[in-house]
PDB file of N, CA and C in Angstrom:
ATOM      1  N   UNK A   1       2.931 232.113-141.094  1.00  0.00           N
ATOM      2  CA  UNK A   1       4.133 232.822-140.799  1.00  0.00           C
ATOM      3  C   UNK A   1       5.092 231.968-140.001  1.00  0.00           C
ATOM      4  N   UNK A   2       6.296 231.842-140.122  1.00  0.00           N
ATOM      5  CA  UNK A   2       7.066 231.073-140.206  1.00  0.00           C
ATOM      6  C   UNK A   2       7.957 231.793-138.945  1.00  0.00           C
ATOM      7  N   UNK A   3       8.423 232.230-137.803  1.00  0.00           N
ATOM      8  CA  UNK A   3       9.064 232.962-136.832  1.00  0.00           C
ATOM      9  C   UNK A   3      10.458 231.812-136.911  1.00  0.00           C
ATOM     10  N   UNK A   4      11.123 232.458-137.879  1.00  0.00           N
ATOM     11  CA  UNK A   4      12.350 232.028-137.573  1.00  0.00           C
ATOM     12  C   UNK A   4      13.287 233.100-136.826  1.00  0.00           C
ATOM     13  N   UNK A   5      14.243 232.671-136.074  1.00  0.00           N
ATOM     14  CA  UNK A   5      15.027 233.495-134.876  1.00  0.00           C
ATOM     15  C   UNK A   5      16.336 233.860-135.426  1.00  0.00           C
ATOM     16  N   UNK A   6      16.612 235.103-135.796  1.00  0.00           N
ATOM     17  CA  UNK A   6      18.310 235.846-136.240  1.00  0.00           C
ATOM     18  C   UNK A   6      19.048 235.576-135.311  1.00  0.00           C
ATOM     19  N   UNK A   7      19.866 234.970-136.327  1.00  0.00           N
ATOM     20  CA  UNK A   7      21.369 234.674-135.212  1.00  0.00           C
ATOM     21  C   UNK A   7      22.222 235.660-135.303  1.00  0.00           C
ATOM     22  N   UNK A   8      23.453 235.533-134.715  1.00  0.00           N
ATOM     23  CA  UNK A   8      23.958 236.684-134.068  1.00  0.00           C
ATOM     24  C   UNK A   8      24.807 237.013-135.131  1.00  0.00           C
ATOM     25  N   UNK A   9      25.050 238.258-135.865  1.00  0.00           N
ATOM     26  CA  UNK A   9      26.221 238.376-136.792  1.00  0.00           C
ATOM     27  C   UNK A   9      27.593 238.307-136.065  1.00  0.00           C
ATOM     28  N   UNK A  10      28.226 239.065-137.052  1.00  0.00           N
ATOM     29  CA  UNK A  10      29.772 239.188-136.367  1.00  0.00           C
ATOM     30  C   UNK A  10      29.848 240.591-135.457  1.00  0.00           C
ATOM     31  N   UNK A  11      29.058 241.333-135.107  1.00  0.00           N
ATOM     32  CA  UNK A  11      29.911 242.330-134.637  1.00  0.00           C
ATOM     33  C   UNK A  11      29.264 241.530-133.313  1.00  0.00           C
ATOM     34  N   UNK A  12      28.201 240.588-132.688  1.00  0.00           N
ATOM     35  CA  UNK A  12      28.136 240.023-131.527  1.00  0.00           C
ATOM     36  C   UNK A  12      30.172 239.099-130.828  1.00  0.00           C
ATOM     37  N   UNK A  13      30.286 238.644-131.770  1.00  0.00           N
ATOM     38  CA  UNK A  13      31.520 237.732-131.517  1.00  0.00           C
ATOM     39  C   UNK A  13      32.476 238.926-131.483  1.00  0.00           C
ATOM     40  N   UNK A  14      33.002 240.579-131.923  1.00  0.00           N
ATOM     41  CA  UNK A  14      33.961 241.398-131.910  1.00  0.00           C
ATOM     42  C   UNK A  14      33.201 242.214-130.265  1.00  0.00           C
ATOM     43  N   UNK A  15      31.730 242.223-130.232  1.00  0.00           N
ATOM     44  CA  UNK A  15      31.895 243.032-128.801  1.00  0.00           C
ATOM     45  C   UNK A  15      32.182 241.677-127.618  1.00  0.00           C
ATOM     46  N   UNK A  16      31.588 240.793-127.770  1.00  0.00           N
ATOM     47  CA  UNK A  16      31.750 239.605-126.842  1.00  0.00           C
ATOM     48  C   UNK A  16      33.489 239.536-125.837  1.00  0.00           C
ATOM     49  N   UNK A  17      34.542 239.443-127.485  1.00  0.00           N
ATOM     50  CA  UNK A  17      36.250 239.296-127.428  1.00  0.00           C
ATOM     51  C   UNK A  17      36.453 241.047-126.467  1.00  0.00           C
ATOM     52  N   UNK A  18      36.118 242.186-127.171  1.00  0.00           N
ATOM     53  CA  UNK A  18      36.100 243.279-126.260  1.00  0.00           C
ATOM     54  C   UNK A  18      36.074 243.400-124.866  1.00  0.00           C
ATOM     55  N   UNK A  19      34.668 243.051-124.539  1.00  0.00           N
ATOM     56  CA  UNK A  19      34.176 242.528-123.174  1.00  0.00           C
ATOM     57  C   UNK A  19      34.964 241.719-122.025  1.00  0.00           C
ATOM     58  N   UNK A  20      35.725 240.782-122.910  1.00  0.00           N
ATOM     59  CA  UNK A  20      36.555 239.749-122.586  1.00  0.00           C
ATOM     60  C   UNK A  20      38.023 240.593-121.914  1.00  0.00           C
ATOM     61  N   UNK A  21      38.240 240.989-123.152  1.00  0.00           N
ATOM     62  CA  UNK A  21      39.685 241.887-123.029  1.00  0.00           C
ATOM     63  C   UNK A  21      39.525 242.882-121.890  1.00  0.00           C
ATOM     64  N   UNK A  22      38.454 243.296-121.926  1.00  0.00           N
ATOM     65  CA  UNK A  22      38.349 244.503-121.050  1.00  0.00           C
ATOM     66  C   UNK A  22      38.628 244.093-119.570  1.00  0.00           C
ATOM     67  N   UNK A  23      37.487 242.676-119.437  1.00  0.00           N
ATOM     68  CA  UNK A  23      37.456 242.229-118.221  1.00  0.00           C
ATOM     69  C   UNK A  23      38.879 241.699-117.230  1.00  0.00           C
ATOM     70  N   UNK A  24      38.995 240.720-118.603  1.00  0.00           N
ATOM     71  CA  UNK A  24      40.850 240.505-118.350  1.00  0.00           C
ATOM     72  C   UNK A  24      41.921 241.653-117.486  1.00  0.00           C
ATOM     73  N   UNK A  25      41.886 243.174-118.783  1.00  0.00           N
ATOM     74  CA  UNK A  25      42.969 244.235-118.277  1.00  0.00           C
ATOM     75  C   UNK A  25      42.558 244.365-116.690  1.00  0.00           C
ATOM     76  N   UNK A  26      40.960 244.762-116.485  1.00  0.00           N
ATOM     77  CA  UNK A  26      40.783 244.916-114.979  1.00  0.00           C
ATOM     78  C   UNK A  26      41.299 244.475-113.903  1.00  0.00           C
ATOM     79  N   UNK A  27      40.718 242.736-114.496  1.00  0.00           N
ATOM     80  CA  UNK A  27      41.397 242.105-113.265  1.00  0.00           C
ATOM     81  C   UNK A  27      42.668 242.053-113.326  1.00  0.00           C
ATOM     82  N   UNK A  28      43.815 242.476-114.210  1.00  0.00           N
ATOM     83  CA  UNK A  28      45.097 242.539-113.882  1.00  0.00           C
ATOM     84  C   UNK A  28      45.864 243.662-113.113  1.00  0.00           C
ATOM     85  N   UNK A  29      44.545 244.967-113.238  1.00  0.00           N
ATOM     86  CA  UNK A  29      44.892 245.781-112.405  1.00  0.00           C
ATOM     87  C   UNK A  29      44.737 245.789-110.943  1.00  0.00           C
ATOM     88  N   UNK A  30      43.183 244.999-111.020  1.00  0.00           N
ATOM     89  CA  UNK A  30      43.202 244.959-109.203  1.00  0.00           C
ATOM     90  C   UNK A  30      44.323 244.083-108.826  1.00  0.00           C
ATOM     91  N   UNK A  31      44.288 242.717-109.365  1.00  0.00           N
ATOM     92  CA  UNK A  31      45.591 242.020-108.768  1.00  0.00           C
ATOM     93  C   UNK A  31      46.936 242.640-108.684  1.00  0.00           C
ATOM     94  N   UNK A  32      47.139 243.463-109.620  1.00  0.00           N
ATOM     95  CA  UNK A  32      48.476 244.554-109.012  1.00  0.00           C
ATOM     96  C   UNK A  32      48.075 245.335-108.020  1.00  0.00           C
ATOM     97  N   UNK A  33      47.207 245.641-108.043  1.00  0.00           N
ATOM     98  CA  UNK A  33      46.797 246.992-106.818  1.00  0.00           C
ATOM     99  C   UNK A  33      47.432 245.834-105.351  1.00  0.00           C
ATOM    100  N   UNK A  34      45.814 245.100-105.493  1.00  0.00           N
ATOM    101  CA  UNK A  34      45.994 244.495-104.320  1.00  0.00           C
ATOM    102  C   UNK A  34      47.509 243.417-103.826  1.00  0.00           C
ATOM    103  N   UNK A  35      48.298 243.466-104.944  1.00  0.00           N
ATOM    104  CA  UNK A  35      49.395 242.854-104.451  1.00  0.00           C
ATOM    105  C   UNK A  35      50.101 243.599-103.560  1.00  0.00           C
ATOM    106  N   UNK A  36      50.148 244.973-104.320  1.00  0.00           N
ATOM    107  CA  UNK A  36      50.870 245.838-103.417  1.00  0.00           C
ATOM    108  C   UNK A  36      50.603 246.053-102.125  1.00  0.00           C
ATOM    109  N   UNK A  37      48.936 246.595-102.411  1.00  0.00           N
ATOM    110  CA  UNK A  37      48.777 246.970-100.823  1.00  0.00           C
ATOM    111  C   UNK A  37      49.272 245.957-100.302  1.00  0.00           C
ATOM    112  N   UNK A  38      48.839 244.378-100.328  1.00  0.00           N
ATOM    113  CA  UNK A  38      49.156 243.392 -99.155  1.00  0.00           C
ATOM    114  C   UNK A  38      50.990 242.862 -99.433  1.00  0.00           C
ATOM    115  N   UNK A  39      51.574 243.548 -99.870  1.00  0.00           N
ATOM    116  CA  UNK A  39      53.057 243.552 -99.577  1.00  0.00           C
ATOM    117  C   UNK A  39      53.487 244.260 -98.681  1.00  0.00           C
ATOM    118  N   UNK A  40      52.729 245.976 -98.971  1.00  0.00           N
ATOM    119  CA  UNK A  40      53.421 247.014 -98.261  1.00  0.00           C
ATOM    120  C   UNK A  40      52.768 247.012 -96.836  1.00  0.00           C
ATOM    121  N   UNK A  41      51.608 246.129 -96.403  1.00  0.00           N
ATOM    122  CA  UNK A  41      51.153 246.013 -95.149  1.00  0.00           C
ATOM    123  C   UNK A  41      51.585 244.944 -94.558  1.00  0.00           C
ATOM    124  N   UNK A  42      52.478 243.832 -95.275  1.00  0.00           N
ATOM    125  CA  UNK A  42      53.169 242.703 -94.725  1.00  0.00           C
ATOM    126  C   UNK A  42      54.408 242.840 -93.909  1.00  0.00           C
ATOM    127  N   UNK A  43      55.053 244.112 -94.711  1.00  0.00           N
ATOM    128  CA  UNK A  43      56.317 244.934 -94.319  1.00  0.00           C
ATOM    129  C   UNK A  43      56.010 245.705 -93.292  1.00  0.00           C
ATOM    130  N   UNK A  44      55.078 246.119 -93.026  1.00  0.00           N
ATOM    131  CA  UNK A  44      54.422 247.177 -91.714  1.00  0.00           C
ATOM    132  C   UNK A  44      54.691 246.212 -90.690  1.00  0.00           C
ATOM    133  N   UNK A  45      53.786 245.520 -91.028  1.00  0.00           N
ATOM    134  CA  UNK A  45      53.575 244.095 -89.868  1.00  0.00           C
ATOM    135  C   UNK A  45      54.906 243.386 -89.180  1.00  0.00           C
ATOM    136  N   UNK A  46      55.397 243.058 -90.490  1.00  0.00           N
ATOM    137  CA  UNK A  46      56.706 242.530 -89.540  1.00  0.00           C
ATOM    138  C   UNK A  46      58.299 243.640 -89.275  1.00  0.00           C
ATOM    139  N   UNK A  47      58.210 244.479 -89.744  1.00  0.00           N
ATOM    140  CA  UNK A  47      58.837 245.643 -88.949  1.00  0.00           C
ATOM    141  C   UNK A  47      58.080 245.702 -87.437  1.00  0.00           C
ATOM    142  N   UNK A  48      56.985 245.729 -87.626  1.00  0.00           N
ATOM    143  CA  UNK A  48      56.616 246.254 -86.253  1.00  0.00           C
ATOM    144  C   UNK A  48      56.932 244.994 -85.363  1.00  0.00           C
ATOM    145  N   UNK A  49      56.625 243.817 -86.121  1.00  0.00           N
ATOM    146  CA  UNK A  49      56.754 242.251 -84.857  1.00  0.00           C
ATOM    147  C   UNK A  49      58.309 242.591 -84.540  1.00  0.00           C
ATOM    148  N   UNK A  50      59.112 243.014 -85.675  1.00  0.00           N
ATOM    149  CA  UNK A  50      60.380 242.980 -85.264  1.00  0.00           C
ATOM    150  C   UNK A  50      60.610 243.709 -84.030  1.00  0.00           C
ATOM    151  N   UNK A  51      60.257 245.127 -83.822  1.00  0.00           N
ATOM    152  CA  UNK A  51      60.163 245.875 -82.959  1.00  0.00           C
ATOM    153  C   UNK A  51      59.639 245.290 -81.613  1.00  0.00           C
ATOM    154  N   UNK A  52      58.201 244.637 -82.008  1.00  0.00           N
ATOM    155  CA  UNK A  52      57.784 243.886 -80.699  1.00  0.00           C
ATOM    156  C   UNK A  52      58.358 242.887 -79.933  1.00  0.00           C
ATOM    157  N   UNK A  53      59.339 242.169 -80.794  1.00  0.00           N
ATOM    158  CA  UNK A  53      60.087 241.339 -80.141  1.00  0.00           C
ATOM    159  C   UNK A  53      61.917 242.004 -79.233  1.00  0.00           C
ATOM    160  N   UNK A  54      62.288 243.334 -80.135  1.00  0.00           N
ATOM    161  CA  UNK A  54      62.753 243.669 -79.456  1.00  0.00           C
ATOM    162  C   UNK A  54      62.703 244.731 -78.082  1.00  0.00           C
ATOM    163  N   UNK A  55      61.286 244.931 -78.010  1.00  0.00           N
ATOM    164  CA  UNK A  55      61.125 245.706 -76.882  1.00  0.00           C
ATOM    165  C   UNK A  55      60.644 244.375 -75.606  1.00  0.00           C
ATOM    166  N   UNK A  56      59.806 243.121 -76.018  1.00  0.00           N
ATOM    167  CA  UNK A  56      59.455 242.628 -75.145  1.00  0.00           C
ATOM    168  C   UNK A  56      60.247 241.580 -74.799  1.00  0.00           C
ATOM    169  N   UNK A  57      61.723 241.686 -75.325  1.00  0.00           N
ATOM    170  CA  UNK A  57      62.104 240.275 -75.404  1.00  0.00           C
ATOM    171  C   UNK A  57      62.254 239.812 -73.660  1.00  0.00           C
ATOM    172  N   UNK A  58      62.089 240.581 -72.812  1.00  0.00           N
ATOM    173  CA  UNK A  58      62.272 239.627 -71.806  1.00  0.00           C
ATOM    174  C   UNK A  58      60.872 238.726 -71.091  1.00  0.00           C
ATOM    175  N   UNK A  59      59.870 239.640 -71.784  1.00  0.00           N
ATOM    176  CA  UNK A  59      58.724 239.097 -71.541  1.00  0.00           C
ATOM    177  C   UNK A  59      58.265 237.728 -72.450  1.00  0.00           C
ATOM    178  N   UNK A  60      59.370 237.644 -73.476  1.00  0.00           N
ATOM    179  CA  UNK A  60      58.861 236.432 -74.485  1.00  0.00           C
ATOM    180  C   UNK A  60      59.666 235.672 -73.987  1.00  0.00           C
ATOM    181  N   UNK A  61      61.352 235.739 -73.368  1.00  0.00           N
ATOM    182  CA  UNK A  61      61.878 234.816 -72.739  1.00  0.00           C
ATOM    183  C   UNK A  61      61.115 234.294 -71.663  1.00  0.00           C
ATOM    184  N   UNK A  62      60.410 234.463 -71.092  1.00  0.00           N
ATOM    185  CA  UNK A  62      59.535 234.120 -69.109  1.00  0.00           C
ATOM    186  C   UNK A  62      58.707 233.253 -69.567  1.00  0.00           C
ATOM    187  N   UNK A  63      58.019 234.010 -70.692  1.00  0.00           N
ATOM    188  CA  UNK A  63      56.648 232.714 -70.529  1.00  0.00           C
ATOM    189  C   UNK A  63      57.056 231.948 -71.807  1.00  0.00           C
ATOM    190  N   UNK A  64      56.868 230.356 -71.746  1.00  0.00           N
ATOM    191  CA  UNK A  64      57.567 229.061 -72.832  1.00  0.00           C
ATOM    192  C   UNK A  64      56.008 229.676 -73.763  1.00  0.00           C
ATOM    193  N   UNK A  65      54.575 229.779 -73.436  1.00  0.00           N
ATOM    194  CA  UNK A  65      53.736 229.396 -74.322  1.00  0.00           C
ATOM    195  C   UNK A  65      53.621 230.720 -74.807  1.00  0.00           C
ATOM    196  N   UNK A  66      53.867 231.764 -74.324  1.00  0.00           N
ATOM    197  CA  UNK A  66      54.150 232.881 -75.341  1.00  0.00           C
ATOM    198  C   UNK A  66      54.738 233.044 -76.292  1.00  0.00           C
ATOM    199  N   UNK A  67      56.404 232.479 -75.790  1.00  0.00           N
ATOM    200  CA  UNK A  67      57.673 232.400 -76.644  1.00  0.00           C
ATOM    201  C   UNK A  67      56.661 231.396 -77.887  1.00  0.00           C
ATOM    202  N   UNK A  68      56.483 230.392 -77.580  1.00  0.00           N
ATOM    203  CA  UNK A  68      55.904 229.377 -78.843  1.00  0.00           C
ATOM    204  C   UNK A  68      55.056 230.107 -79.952  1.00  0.00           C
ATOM    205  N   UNK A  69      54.371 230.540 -79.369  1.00  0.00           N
ATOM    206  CA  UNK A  69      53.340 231.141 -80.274  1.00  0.00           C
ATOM    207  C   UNK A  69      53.553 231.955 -80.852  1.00  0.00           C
ATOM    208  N   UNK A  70      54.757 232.821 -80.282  1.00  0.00           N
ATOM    209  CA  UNK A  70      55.315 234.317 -80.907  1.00  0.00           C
ATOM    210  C   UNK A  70      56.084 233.520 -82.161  1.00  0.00           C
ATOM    211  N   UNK A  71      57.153 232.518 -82.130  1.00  0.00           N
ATOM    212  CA  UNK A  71      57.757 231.625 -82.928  1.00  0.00           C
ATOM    213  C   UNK A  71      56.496 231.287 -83.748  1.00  0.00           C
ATOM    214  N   UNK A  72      55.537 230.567 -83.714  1.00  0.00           N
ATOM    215  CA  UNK A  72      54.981 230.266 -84.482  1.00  0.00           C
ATOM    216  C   UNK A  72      54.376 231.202 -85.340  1.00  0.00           C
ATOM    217  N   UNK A  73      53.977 232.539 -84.740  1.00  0.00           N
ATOM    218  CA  UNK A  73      53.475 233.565 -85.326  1.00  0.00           C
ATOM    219  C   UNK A  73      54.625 234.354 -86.361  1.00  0.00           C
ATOM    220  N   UNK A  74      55.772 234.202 -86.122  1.00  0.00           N
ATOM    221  CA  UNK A  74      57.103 234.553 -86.553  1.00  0.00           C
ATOM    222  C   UNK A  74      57.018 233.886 -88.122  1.00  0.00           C
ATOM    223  N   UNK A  75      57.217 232.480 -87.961  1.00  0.00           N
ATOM    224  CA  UNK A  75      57.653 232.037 -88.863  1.00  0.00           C
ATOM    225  C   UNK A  75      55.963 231.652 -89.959  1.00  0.00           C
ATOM    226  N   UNK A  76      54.841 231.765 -89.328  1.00  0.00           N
ATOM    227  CA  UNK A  76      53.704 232.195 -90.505  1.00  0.00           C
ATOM    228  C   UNK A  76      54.164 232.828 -91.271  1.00  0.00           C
ATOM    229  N   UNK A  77      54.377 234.250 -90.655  1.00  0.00           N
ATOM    230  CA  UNK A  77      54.874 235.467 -91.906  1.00  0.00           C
ATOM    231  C   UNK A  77      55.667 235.789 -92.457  1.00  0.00           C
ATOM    232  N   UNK A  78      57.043 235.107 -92.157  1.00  0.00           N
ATOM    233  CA  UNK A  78      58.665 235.156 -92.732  1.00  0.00           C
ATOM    234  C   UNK A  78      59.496 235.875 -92.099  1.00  0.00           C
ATOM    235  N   UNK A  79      58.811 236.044 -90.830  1.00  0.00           N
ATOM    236  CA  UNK A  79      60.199 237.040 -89.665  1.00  0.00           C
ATOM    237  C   UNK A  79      60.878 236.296 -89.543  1.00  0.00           C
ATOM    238  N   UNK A  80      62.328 236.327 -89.143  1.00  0.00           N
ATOM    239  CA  UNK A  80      62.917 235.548 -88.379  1.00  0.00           C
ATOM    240  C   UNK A  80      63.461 235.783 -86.692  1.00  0.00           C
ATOM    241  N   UNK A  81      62.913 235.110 -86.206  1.00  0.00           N
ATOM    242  CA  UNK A  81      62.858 235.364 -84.878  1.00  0.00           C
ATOM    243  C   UNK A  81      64.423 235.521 -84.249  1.00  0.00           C
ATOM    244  N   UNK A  82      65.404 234.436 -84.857  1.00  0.00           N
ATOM    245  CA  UNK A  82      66.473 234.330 -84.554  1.00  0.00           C
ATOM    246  C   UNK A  82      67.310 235.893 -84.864  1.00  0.00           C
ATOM    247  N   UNK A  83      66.536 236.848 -85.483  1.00  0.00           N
ATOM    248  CA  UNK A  83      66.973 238.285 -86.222  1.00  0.00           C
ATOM    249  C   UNK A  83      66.799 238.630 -85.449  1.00  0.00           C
ATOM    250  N   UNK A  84      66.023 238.635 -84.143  1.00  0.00           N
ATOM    251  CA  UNK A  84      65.434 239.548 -83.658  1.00  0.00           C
ATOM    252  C   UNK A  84      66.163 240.750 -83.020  1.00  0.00           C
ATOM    253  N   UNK A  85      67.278 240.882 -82.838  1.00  0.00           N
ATOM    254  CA  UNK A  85      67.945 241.570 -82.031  1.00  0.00           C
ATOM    255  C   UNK A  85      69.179 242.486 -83.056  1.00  0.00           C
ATOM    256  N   UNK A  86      69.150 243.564 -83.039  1.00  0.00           N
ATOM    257  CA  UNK A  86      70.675 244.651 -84.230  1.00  0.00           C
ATOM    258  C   UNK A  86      71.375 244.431 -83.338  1.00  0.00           C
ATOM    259  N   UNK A  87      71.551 244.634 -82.507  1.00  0.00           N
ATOM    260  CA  UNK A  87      72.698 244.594 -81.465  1.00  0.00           C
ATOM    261  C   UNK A  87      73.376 243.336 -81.484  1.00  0.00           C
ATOM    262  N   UNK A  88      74.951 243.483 -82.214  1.00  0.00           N
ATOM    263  CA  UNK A  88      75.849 242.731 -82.483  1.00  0.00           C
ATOM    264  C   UNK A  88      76.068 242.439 -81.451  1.00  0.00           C
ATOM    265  N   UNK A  89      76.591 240.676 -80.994  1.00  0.00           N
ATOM    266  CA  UNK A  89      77.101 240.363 -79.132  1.00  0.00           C
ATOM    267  C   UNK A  89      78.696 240.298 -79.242  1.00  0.00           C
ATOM    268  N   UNK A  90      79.424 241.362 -78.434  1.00  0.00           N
ATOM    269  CA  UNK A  90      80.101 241.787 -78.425  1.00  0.00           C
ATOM    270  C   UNK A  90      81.024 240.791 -77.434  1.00  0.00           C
ATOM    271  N   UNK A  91      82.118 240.778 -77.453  1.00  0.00           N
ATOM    272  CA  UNK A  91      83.063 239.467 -76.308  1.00  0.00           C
ATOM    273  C   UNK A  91      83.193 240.151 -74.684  1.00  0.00           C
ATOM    274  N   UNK A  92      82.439 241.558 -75.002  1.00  0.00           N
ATOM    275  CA  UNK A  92      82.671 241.917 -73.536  1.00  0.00           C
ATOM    276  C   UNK A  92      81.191 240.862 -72.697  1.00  0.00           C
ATOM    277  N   UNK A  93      79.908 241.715 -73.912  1.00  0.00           N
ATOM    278  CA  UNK A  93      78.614 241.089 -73.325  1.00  0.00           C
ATOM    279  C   UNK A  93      78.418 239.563 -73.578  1.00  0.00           C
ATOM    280  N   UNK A  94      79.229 238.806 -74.262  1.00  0.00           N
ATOM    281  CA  UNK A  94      78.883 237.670 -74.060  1.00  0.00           C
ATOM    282  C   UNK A  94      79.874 237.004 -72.961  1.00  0.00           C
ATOM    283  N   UNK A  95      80.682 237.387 -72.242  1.00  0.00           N
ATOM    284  CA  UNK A  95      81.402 237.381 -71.215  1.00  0.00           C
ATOM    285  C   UNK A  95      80.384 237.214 -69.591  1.00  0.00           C
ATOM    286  N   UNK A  96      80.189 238.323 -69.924  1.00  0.00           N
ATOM    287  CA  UNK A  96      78.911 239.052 -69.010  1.00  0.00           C
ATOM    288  C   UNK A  96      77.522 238.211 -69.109  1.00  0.00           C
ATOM    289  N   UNK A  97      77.420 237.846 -70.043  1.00  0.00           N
ATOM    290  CA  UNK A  97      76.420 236.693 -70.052  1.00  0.00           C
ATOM    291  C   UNK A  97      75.051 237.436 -70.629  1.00  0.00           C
ATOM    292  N   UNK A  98      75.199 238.772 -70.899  1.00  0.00           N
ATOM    293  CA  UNK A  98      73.473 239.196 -71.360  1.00  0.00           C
ATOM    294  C   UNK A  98      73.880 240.478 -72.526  1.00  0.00           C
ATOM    295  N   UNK A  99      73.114 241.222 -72.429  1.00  0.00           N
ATOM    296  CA  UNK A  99      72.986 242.438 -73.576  1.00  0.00           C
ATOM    297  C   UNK A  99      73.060 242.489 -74.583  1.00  0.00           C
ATOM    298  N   UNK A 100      73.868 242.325 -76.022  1.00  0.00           N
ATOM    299  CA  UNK A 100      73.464 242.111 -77.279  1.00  0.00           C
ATOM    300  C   UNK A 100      73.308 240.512 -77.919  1.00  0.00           C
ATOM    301  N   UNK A 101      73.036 240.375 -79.040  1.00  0.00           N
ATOM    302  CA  UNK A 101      72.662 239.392 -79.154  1.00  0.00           C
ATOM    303  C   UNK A 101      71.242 239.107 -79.403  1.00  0.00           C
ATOM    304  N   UNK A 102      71.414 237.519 -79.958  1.00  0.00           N
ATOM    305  CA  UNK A 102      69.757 237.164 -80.387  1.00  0.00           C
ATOM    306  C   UNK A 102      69.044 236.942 -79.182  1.00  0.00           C
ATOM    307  N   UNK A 103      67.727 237.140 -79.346  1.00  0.00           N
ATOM    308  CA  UNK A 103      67.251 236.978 -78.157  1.00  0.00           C
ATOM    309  C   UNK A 103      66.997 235.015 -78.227  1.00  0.00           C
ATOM    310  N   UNK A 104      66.555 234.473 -79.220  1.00  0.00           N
ATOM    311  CA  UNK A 104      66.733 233.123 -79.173  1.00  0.00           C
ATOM    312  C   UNK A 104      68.066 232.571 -79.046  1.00  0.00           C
ATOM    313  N   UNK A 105      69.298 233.104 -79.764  1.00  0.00           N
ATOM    314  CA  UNK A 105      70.276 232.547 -79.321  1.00  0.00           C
ATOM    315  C   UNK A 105      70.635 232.744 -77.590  1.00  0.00           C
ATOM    316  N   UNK A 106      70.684 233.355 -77.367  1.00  0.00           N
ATOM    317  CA  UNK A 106      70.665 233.604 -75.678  1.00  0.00           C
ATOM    318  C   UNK A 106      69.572 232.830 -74.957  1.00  0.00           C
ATOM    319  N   UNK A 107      68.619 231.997 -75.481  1.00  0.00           N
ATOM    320  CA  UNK A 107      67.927 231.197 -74.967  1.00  0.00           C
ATOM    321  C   UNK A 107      68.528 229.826 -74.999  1.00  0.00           C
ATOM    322  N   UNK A 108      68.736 229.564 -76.195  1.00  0.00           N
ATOM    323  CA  UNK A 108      69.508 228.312 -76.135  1.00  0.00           C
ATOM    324  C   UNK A 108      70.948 228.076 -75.989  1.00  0.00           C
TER     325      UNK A 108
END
């Protein structure tokens, strides 16, 4: 007796391409999923740094190795630090020397 071994017809090569396809659509869904989530938690993040920089800005002006790191932490994620402030500087307060304005421009 002779044990020769069956090879695979064709419907092996049509579920194989299936399998394939299937696997493919998936991973195009998690990579959308997860794009989103980590967009819409990037936007959390730096809304809130934004916020943090405008509530602490006098505490980031005092200390240089804070300020650095906050800058460096800034520009990792695409804040701009130089934004940091809505408050347009007005010719009364830049007269006056403080109140609106960037908080980095008022540093330098």
């Amino acid at each position: 007796m002779s044990s020769t071994r069956r090879r695979p017809g064709l419907s092996a090569f049509s579920r194989s391409q299936l399998t394939q396809s299937q696997y493919t659509t998936h991973g195009q869904t998690l990579r959308a999923s997860q794009t989103a989530a980590l967009s819409s938690q990037l936007e959390v993040f730096q809304s809130l740094l934004h916020t943090f920089s405008v509530t602490h800005a006098k505490d980031i002006r005092a200390d240089p190795g804070f300020r650095a790191e906050f800058a460096r932490m800034c520009n990792a994620i695409g804040v701009d630090p130089l934004a940091s402030s809505q408050k347009p500087r007005t010719a009364a307060a830049a007269g006056k020397g403080g109140g609106g304005g960037s908080l980095w421009a008022q540093m330098l």
